[in-house]
C-alpha atoms as a PDB file:
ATOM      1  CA  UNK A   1       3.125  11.063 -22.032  1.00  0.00           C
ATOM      2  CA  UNK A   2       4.355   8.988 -19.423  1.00  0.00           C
ATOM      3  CA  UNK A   3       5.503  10.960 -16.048  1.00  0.00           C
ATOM      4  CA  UNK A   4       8.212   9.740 -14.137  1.00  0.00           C
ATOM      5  CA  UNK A   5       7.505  10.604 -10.046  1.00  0.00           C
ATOM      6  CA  UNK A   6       9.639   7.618  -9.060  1.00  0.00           C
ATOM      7  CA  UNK A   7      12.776   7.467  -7.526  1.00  0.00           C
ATOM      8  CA  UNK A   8      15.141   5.022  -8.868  1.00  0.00           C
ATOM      9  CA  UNK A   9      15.124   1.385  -7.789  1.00  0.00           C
ATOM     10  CA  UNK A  10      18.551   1.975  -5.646  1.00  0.00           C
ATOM     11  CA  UNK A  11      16.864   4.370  -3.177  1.00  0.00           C
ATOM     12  CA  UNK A  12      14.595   1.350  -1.916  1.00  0.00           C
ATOM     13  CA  UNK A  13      17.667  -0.055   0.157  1.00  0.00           C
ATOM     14  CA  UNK A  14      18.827   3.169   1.238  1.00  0.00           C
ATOM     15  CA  UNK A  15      15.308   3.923   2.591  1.00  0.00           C
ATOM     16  CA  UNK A  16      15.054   0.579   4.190  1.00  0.00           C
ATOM     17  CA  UNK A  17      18.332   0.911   5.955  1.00  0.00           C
ATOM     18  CA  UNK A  18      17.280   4.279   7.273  1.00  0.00           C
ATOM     19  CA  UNK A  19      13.273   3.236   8.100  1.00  0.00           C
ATOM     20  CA  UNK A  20      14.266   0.508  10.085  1.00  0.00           C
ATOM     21  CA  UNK A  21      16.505   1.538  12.423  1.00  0.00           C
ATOM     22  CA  UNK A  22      15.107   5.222  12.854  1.00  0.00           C
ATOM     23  CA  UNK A  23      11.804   3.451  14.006  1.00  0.00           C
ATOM     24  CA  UNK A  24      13.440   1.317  16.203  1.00  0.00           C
ATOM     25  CA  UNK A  25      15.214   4.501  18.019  1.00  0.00           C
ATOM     26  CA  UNK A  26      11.797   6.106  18.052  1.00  0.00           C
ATOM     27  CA  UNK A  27       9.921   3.691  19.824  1.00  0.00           C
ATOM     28  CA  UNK A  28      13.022   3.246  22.407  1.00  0.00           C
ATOM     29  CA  UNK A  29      13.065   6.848  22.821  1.00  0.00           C
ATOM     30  CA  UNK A  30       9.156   7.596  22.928  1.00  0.00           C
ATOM     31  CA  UNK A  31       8.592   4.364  25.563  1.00  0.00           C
ATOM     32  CA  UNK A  32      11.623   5.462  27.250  1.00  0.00           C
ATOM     33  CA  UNK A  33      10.933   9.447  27.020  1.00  0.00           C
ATOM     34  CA  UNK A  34      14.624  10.289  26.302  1.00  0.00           C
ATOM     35  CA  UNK A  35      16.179  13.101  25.766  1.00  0.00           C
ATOM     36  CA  UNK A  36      19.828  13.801  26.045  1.00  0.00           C
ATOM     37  CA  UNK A  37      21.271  16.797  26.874  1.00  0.00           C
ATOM     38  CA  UNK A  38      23.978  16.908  24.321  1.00  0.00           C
ATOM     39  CA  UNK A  39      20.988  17.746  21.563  1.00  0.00           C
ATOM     40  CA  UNK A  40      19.238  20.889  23.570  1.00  0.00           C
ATOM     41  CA  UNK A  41      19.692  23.818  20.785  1.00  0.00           C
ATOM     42  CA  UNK A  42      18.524  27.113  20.251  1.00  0.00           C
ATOM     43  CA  UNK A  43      16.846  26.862  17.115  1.00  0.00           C
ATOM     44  CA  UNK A  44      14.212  29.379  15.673  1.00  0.00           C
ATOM     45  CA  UNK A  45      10.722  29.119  15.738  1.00  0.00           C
ATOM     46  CA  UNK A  46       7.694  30.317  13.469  1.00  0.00           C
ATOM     47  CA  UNK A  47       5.355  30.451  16.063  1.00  0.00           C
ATOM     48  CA  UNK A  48       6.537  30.381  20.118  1.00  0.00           C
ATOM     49  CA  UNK A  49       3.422  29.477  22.658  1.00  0.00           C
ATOM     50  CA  UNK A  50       5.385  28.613  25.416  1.00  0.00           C
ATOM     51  CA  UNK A  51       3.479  27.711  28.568  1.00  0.00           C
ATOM     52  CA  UNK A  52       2.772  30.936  31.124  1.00  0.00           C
ATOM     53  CA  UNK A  53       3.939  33.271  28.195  1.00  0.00           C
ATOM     54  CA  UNK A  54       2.258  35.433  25.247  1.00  0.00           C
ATOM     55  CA  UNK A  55       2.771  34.300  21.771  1.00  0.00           C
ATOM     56  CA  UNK A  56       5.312  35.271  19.705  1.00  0.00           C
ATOM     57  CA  UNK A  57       5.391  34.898  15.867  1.00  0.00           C
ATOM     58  CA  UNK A  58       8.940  33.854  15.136  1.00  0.00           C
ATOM     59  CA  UNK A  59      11.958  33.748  17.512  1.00  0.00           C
ATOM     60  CA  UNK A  60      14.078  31.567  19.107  1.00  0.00           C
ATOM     61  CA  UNK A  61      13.559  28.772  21.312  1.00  0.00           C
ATOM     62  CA  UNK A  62      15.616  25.797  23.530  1.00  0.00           C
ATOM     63  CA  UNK A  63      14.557  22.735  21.775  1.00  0.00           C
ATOM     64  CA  UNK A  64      15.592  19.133  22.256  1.00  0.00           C
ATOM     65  CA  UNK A  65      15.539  18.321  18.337  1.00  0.00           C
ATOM     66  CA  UNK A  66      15.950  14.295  18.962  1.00  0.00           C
ATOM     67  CA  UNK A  67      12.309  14.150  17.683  1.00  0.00           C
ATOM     68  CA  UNK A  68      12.969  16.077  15.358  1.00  0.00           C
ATOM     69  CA  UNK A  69      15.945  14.319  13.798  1.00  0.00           C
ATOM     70  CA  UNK A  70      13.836  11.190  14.060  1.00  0.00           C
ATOM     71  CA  UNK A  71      11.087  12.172  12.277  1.00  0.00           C
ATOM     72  CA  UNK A  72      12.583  13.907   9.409  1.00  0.00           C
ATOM     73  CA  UNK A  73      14.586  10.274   9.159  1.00  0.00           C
ATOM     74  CA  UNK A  74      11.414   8.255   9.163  1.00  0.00           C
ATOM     75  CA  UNK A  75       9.247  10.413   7.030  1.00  0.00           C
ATOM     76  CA  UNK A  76      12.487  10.806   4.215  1.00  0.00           C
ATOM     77  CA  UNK A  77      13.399   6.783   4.489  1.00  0.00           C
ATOM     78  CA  UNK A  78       9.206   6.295   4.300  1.00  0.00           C
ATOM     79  CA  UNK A  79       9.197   8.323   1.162  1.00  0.00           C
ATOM     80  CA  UNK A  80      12.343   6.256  -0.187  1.00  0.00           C
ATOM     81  CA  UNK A  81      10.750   2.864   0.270  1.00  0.00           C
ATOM     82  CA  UNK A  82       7.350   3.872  -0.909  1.00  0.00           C
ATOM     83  CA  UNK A  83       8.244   5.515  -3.556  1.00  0.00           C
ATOM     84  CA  UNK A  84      11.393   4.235  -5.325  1.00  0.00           C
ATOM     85  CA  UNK A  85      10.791   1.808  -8.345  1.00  0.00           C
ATOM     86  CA  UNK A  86      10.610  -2.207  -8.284  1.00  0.00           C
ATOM     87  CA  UNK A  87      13.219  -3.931  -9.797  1.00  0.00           C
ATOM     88  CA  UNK A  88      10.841  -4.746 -13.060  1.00  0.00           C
ATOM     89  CA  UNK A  89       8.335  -1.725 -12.686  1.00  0.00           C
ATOM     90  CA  UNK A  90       5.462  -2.443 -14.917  1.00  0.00           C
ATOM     91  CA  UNK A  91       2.060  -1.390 -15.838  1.00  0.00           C
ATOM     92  CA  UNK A  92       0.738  -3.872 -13.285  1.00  0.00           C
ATOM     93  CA  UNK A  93       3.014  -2.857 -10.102  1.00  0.00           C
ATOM     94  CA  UNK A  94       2.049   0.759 -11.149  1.00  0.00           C
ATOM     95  CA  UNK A  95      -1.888  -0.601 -10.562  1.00  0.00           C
ATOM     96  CA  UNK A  96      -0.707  -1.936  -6.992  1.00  0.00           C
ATOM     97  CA  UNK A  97       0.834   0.919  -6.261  1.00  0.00           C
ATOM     98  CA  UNK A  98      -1.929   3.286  -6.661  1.00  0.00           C
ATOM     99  CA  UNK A  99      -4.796   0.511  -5.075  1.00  0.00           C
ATOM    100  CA  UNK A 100      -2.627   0.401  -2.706  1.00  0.00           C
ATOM    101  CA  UNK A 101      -2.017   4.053  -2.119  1.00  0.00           C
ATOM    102  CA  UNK A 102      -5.825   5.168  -2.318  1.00  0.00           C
ATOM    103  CA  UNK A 103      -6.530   1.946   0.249  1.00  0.00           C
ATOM    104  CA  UNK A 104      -3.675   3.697   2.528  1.00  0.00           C
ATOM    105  CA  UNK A 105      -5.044   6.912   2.573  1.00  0.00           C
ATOM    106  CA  UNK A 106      -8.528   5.403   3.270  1.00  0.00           C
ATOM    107  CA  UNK A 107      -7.433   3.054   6.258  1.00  0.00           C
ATOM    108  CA  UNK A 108      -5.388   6.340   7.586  1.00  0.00           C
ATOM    109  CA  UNK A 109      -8.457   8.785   7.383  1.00  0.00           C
ATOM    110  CA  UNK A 110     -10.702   5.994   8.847  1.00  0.00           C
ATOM    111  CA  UNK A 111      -8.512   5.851  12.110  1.00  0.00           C
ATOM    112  CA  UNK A 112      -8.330   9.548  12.257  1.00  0.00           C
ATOM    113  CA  UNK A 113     -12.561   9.386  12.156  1.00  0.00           C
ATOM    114  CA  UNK A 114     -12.809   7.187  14.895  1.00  0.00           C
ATOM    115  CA  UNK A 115     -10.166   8.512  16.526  1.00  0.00           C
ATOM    116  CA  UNK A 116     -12.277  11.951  16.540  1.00  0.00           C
ATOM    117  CA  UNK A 117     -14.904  10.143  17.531  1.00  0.00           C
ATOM    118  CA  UNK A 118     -13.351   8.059  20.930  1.00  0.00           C
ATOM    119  CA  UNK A 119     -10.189   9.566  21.888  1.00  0.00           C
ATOM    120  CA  UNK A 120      -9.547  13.122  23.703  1.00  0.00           C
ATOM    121  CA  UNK A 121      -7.192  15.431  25.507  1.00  0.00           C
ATOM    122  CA  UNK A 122      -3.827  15.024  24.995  1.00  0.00           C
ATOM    123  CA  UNK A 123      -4.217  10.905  23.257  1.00  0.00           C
ATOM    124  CA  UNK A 124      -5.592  12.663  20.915  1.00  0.00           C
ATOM    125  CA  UNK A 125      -2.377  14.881  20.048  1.00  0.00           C
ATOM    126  CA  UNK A 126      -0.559  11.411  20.091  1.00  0.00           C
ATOM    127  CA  UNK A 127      -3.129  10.179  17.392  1.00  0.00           C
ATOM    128  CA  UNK A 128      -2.328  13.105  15.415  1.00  0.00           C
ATOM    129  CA  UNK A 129       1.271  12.997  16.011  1.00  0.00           C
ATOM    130  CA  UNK A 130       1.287   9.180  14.819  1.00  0.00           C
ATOM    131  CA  UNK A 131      -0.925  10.017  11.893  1.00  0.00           C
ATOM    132  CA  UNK A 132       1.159  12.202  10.313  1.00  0.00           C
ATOM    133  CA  UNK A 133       3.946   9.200   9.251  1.00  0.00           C
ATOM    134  CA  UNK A 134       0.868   6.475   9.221  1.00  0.00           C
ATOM    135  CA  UNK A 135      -0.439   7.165   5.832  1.00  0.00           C
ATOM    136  CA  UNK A 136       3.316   6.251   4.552  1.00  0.00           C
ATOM    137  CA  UNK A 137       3.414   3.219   7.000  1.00  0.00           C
ATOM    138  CA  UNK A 138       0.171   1.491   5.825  1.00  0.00           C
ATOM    139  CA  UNK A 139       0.937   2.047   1.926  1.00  0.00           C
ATOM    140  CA  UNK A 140       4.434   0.344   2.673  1.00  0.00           C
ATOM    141  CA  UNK A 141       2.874  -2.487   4.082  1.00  0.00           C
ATOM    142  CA  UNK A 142      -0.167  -3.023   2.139  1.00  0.00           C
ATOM    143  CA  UNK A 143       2.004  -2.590  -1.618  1.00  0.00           C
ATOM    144  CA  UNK A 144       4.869  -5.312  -0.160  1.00  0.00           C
ATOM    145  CA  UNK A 145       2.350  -7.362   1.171  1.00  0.00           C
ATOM    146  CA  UNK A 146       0.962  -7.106  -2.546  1.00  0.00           C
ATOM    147  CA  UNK A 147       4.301  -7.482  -4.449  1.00  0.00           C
ATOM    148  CA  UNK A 148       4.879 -10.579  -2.404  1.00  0.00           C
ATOM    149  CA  UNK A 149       1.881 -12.427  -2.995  1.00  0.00           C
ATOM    150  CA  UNK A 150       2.442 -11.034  -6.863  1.00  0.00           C
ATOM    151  CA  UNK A 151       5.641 -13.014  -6.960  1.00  0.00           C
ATOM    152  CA  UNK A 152       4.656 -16.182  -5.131  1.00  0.00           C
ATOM    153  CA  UNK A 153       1.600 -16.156  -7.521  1.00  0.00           C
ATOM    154  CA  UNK A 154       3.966 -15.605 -10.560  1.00  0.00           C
ATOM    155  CA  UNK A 155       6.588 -18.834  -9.126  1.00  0.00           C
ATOM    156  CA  UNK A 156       3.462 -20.909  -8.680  1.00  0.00           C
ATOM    157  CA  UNK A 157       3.088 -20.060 -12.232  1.00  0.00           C
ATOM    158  CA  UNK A 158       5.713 -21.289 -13.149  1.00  0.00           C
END
């Protein structure tokens, strides 16, 4: 039985026109440390440990939700590109996929190791905070990288 857990070939450009320009805003507003006023909400919270004050399981808190907004772009448009069919999706591209998958999740837990290993305080909880949309980042680059070189191999071919 053959499972289908891709989306359809379509999504691809609709992730890449999302991916692109969300990380692009991200790095502007992470170098830059913006955050405009016009997004400061109330929004609730599961868990509330606010500096100088007890911890509180679920409330409400004032929340700039830029980052937010940014990430839930980058890690939906990540998902879109990584995981939306090839225009010919075959038995081969399936085997690059998952190589390249397993060799994404490998490089990512690899950086987290040394990262335990050479990196403290609060760089760490920027290693972390990276790592979460990393795993996504390197399978993206590593299967393209492969598709391409499948497809100049395949002109050559030719």
């Amino acid at each position: 039985m053959k499972e289908n857990y891709l989306f359809p070939y379509k999504f691809k450009k609709i992730g890449w026109l999302i991916l692109i320009p969300s990380a692009i805003v991200g790095l502007i507003i992470l170098i830059g440390e913006i955050e405009p006023d016009f997004l400061d909400f109330n929004v609730p919270a599961v868990l509330i440990d606010e500096i100088f004050e007890d911890k509180k399981l679920f409330g409400i808190v004032r929340n700039n939700i830029l980052n937010e907004i940014l990430g839930i772009f980058l890690i939906v448009s990540a998902l879109l590109v990584a995981f939306s069919k090839e225009k010919t999706e075959d038995e081969y591209i399936s085997k690059i996929r998952l190589e390249s998958l397993v060799w994404a999740v490998y490089v990512n837990y690899g950086v987290l190791l040394v990262s335990f290993l050479f990196i403290y305080g609060l760089s760490f909880l920027w290693v972390m905070i990276f790592n979460m949309f990393t795993v996504l980042i390197f399978f993206i680059i590593r299967f393209n990288l492969k598709i391409i070189k499948l497809k100049k191999s395949a002109q050559y071919e030719e």
